[in-house]
PDB file of N, CA and C in Angstrom:
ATOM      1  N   UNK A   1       1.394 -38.302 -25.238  1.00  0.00           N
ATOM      2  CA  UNK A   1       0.305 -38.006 -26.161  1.00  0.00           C
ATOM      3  C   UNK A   1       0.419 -36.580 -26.688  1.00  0.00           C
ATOM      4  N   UNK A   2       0.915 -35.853 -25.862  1.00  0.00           N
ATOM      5  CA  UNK A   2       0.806 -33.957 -26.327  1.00  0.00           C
ATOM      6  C   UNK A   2       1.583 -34.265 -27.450  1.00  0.00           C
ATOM      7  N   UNK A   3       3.205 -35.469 -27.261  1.00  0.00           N
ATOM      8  CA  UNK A   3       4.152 -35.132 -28.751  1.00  0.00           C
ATOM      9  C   UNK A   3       3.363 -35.666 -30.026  1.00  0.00           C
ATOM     10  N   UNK A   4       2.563 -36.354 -29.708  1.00  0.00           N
ATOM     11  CA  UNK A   4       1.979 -37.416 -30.901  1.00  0.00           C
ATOM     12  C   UNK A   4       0.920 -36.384 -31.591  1.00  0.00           C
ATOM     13  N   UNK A   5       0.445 -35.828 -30.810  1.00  0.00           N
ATOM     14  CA  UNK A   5      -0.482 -34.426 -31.423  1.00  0.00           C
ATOM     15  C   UNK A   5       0.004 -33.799 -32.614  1.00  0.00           C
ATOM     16  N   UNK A   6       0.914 -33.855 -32.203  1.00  0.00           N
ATOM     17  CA  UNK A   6       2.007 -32.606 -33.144  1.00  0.00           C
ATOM     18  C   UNK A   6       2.326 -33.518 -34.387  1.00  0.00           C
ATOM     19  N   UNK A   7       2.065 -34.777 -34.569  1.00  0.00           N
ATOM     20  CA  UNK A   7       2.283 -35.417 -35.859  1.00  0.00           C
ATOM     21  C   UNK A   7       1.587 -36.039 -36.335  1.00  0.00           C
ATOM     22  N   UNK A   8       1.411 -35.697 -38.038  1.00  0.00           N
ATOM     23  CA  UNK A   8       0.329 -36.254 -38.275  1.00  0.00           C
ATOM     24  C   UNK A   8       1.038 -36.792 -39.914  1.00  0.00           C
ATOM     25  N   UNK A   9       0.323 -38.335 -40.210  1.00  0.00           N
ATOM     26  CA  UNK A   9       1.111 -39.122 -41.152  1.00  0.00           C
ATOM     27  C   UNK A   9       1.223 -38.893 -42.560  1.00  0.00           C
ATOM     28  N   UNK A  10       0.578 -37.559 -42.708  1.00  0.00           N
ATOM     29  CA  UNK A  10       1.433 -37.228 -44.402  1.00  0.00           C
ATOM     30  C   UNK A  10       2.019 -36.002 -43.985  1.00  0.00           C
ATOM     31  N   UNK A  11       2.823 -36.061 -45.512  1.00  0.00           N
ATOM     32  CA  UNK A  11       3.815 -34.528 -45.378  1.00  0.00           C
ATOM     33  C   UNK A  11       3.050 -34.042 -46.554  1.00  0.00           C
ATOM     34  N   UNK A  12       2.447 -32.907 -46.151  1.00  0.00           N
ATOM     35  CA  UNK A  12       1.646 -31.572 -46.664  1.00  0.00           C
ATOM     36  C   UNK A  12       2.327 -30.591 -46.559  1.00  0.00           C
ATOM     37  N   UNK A  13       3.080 -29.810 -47.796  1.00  0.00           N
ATOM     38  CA  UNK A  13       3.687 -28.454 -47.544  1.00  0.00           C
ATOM     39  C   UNK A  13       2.318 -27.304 -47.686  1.00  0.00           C
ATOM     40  N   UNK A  14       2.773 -25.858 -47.197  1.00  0.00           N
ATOM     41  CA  UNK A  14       1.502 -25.120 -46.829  1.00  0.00           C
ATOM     42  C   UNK A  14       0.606 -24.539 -47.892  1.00  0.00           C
ATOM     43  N   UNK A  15       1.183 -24.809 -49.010  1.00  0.00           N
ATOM     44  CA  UNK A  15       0.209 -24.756 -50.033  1.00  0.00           C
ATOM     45  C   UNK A  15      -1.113 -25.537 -49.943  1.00  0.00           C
ATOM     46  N   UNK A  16      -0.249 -27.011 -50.383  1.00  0.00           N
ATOM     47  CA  UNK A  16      -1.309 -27.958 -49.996  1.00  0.00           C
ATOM     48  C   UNK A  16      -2.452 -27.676 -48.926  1.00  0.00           C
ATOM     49  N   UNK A  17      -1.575 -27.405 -47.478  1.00  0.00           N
ATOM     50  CA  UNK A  17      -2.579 -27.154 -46.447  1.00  0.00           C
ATOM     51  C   UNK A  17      -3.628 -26.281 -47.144  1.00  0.00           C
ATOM     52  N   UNK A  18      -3.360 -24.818 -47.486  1.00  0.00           N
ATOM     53  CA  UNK A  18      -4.325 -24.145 -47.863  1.00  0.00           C
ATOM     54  C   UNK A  18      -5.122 -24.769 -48.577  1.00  0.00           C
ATOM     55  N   UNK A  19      -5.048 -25.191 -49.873  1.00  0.00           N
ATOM     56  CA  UNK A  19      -6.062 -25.912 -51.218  1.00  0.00           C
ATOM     57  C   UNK A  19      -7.368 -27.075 -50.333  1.00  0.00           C
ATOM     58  N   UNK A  20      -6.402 -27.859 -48.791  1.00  0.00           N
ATOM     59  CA  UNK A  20      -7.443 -28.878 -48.244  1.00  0.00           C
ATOM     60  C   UNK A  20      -8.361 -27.075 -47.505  1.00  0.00           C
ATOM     61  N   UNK A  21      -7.808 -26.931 -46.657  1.00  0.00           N
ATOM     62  CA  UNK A  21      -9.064 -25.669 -45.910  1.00  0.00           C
ATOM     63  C   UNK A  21      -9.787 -25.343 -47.286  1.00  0.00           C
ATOM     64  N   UNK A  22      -9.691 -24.932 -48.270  1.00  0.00           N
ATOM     65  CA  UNK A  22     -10.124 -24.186 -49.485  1.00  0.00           C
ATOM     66  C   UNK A  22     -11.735 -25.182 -49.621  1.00  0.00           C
ATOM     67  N   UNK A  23     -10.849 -26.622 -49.708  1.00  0.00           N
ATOM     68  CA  UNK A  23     -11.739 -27.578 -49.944  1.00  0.00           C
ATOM     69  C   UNK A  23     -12.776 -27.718 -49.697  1.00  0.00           C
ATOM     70  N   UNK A  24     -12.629 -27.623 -48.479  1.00  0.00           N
ATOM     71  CA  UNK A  24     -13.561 -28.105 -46.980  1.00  0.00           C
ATOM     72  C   UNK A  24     -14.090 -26.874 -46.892  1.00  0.00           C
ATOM     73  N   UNK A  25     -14.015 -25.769 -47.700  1.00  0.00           N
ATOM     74  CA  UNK A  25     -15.213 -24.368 -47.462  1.00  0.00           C
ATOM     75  C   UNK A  25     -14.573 -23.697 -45.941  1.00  0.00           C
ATOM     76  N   UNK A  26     -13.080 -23.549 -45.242  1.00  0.00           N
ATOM     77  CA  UNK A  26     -12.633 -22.665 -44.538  1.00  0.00           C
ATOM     78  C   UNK A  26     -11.973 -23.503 -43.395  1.00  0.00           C
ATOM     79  N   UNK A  27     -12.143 -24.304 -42.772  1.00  0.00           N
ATOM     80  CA  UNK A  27     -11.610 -25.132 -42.297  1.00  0.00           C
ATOM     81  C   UNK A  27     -11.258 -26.514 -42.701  1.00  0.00           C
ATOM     82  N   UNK A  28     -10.228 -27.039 -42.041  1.00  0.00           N
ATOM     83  CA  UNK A  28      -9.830 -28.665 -42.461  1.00  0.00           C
ATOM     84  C   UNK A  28      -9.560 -29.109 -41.484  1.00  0.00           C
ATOM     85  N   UNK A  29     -10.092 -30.333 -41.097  1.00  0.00           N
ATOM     86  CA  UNK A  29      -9.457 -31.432 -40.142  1.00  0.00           C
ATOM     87  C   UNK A  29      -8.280 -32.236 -40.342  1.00  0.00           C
ATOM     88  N   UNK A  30      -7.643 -32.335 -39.312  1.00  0.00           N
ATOM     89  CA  UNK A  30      -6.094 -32.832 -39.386  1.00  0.00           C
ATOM     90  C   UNK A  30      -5.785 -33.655 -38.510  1.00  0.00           C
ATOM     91  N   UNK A  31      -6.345 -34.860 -38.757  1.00  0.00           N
ATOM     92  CA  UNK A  31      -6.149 -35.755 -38.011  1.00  0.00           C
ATOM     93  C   UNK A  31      -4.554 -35.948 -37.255  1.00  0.00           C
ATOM     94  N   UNK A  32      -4.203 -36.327 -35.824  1.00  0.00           N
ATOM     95  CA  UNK A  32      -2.495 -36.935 -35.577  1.00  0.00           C
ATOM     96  C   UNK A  32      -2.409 -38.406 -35.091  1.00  0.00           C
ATOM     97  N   UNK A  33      -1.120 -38.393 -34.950  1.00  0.00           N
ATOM     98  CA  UNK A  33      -0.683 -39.823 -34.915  1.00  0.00           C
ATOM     99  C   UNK A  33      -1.343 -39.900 -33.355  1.00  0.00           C
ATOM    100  N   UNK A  34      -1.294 -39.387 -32.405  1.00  0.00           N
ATOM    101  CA  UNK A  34      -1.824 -39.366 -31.545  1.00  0.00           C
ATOM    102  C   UNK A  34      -3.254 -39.343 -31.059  1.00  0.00           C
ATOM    103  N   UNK A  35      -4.203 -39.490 -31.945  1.00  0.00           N
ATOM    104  CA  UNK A  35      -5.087 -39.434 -32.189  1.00  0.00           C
ATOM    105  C   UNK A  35      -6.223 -37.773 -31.670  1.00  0.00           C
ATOM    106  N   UNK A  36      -5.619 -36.943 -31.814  1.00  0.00           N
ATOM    107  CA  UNK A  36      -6.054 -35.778 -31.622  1.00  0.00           C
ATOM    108  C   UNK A  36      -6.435 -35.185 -33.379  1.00  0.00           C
ATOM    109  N   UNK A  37      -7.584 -34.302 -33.338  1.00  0.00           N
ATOM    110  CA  UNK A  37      -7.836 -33.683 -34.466  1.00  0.00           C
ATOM    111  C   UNK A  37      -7.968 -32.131 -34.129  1.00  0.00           C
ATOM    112  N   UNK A  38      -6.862 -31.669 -35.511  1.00  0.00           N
ATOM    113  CA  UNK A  38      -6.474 -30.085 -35.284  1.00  0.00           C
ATOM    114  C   UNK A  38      -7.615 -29.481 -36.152  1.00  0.00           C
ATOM    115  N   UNK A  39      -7.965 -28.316 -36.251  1.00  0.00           N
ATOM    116  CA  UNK A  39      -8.675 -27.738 -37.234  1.00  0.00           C
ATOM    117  C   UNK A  39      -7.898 -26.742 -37.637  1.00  0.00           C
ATOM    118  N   UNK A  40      -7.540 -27.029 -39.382  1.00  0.00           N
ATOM    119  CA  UNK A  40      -6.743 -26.111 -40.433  1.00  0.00           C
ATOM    120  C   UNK A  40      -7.725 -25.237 -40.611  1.00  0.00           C
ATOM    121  N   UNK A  41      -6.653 -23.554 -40.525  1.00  0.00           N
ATOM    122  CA  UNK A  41      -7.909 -22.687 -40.946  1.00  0.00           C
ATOM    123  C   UNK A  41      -6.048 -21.421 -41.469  1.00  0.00           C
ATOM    124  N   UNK A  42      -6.393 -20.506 -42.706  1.00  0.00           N
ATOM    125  CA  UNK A  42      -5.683 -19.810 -42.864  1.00  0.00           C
ATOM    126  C   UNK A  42      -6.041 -18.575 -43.051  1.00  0.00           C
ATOM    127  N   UNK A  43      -5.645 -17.740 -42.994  1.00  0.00           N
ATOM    128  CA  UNK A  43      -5.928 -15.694 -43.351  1.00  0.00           C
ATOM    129  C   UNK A  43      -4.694 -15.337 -43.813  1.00  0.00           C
ATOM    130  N   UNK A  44      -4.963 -15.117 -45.124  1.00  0.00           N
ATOM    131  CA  UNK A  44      -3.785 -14.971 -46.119  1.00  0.00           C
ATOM    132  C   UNK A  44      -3.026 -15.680 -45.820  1.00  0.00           C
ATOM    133  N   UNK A  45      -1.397 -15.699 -45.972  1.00  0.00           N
ATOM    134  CA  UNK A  45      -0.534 -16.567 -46.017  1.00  0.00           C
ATOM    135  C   UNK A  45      -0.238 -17.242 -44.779  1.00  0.00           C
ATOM    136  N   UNK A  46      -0.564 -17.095 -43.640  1.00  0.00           N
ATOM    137  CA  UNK A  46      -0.646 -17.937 -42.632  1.00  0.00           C
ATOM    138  C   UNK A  46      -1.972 -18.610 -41.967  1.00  0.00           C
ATOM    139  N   UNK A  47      -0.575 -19.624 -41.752  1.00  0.00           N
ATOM    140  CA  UNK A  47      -1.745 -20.996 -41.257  1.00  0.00           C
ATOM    141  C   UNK A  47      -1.760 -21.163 -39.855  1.00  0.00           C
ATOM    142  N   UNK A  48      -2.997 -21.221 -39.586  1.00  0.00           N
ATOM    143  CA  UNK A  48      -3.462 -21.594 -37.930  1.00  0.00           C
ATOM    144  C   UNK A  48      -4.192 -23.323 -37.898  1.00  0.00           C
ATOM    145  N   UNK A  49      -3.469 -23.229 -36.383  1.00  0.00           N
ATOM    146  CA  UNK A  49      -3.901 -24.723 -36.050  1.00  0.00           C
ATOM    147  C   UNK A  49      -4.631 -24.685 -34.937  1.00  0.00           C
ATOM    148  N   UNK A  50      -5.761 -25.170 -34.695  1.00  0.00           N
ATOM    149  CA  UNK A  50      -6.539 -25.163 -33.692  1.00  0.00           C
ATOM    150  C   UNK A  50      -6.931 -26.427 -32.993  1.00  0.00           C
ATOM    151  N   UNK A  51      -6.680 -26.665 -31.555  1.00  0.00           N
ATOM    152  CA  UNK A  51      -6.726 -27.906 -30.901  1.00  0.00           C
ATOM    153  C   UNK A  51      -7.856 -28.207 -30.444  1.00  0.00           C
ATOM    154  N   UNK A  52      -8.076 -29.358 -29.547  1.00  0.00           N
ATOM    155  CA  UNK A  52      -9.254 -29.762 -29.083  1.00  0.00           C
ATOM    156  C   UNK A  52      -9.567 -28.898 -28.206  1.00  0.00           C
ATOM    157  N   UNK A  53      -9.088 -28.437 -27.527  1.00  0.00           N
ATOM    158  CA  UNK A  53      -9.364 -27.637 -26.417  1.00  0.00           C
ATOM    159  C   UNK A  53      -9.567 -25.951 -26.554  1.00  0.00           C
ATOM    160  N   UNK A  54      -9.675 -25.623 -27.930  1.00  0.00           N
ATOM    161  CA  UNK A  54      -9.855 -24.267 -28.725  1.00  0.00           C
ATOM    162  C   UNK A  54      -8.934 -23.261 -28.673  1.00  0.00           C
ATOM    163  N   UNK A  55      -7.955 -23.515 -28.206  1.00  0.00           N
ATOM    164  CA  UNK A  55      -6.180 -23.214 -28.793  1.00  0.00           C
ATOM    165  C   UNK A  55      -5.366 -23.001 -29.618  1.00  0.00           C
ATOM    166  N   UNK A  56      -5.662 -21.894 -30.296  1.00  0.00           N
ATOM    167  CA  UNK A  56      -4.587 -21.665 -31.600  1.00  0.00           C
ATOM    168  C   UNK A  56      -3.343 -21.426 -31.421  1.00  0.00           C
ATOM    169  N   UNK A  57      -2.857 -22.440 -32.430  1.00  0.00           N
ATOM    170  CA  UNK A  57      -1.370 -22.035 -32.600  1.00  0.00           C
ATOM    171  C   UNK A  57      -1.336 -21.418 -34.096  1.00  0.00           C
ATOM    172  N   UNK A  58      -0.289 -20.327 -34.355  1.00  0.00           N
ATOM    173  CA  UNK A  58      -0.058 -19.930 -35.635  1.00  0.00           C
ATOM    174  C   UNK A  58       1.245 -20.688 -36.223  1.00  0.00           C
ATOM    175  N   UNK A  59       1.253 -20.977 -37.755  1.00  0.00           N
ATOM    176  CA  UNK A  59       2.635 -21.137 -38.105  1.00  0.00           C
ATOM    177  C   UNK A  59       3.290 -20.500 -38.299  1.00  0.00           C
ATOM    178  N   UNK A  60       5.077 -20.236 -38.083  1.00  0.00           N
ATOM    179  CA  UNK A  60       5.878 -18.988 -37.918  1.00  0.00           C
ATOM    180  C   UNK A  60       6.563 -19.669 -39.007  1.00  0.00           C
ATOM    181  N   UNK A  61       7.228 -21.078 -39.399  1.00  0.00           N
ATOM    182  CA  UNK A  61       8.033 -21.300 -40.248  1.00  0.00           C
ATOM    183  C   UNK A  61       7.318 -22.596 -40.670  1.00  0.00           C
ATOM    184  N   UNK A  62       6.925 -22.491 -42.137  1.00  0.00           N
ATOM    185  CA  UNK A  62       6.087 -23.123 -43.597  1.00  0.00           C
ATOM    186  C   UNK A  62       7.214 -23.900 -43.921  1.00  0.00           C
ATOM    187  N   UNK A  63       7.247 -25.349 -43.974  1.00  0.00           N
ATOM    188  CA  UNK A  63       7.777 -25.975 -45.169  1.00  0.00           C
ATOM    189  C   UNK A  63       8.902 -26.528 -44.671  1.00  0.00           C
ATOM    190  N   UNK A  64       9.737 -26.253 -43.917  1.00  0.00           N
ATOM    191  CA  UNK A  64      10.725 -26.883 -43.568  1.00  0.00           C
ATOM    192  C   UNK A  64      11.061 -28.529 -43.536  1.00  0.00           C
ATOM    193  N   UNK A  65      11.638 -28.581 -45.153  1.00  0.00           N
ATOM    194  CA  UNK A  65      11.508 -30.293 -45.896  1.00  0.00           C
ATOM    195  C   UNK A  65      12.832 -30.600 -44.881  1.00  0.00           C
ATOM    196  N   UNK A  66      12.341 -32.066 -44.575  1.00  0.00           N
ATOM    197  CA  UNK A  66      13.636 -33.411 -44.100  1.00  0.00           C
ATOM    198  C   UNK A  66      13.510 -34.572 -44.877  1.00  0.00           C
ATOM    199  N   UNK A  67      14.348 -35.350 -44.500  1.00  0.00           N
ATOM    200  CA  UNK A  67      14.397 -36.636 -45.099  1.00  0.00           C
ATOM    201  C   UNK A  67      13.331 -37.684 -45.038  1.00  0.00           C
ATOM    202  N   UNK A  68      12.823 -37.082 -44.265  1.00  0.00           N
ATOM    203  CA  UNK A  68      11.018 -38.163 -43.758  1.00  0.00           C
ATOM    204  C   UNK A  68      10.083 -37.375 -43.440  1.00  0.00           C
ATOM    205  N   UNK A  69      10.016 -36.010 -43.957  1.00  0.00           N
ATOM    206  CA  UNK A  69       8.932 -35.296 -43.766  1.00  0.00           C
ATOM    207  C   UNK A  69       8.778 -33.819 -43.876  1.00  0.00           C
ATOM    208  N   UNK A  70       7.998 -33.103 -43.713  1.00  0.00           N
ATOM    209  CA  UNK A  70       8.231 -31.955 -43.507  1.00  0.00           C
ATOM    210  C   UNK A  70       7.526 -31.895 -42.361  1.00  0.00           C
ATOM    211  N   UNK A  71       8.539 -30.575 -41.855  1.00  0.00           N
ATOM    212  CA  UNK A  71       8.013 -29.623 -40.272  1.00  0.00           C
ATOM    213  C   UNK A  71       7.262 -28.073 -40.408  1.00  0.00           C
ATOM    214  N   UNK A  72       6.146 -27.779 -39.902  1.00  0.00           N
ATOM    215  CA  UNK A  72       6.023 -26.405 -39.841  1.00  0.00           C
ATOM    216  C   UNK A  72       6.183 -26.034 -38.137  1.00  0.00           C
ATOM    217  N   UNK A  73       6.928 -25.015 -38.333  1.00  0.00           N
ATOM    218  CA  UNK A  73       6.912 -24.639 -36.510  1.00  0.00           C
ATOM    219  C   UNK A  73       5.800 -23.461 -35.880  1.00  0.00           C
ATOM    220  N   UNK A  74       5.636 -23.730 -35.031  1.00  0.00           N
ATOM    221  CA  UNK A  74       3.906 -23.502 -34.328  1.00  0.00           C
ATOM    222  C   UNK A  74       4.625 -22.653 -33.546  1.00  0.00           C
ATOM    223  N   UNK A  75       4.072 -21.744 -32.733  1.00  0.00           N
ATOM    224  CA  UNK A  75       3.844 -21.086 -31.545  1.00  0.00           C
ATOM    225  C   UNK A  75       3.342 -20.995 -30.572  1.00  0.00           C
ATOM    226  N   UNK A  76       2.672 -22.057 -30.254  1.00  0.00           N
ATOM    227  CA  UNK A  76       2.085 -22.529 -29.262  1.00  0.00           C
ATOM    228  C   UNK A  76       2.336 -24.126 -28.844  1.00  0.00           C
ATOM    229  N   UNK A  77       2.255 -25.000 -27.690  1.00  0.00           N
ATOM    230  CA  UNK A  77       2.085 -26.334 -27.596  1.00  0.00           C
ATOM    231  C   UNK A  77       0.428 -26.670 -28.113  1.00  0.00           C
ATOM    232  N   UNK A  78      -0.171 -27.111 -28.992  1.00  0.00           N
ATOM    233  CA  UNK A  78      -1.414 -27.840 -28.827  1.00  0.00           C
ATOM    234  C   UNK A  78      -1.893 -29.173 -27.995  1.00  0.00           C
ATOM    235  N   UNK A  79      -2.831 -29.398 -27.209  1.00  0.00           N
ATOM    236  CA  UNK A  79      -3.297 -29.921 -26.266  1.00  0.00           C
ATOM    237  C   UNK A  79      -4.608 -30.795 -26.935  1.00  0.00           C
ATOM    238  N   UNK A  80      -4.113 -32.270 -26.299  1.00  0.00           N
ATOM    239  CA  UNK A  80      -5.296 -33.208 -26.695  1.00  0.00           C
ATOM    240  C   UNK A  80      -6.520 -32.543 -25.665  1.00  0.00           C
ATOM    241  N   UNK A  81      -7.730 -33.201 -26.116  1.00  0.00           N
ATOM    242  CA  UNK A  81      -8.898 -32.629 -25.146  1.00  0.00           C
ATOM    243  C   UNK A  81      -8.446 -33.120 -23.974  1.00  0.00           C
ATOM    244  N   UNK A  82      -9.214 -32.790 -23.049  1.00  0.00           N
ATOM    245  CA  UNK A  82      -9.034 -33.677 -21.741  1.00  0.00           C
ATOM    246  C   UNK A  82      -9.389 -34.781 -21.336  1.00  0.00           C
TER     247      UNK A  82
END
């Protein structure tokens, strides 16, 4: 379940991310395949992810496109609640 956290079923590059937080008035929910919900929140050009368990991870690397998705890499593990 912790890996399923970490994915969630669209590919949003970090623009996008920003424009949904923008949306939503400072935070965004981010649902995963795992059924955990992150809360999107950014300060200037970086994006933070916040877990159930009130755990931020920051993003260190934005955008990184593949063939089935894009990756941003975190700095932290995020954790389903308990």
């Amino acid at each position: 379940r912790v890996l399923t956290c970490h994915v969630v079923a669209t590919s949003a590059l970090s623009d996008a991310i920003m424009g949904m937080v923008d949306d939503d008035g400072g935070k965004h929910p981010v649902p995963t395949l795992g059924g955990c919900t992150l809360q999107a929140t950014y300060d200037g050009d970086t994006i933070m992810l916040e877990d159930e368990r009130g755990r931020t991870a920051t993003v260190t690397i934005a955008d990184v496109k593949q063939s089935n998705g894009v990756i941003h890499v975190i700095d932290q593990v995020l954790l389903p609640a308990m």
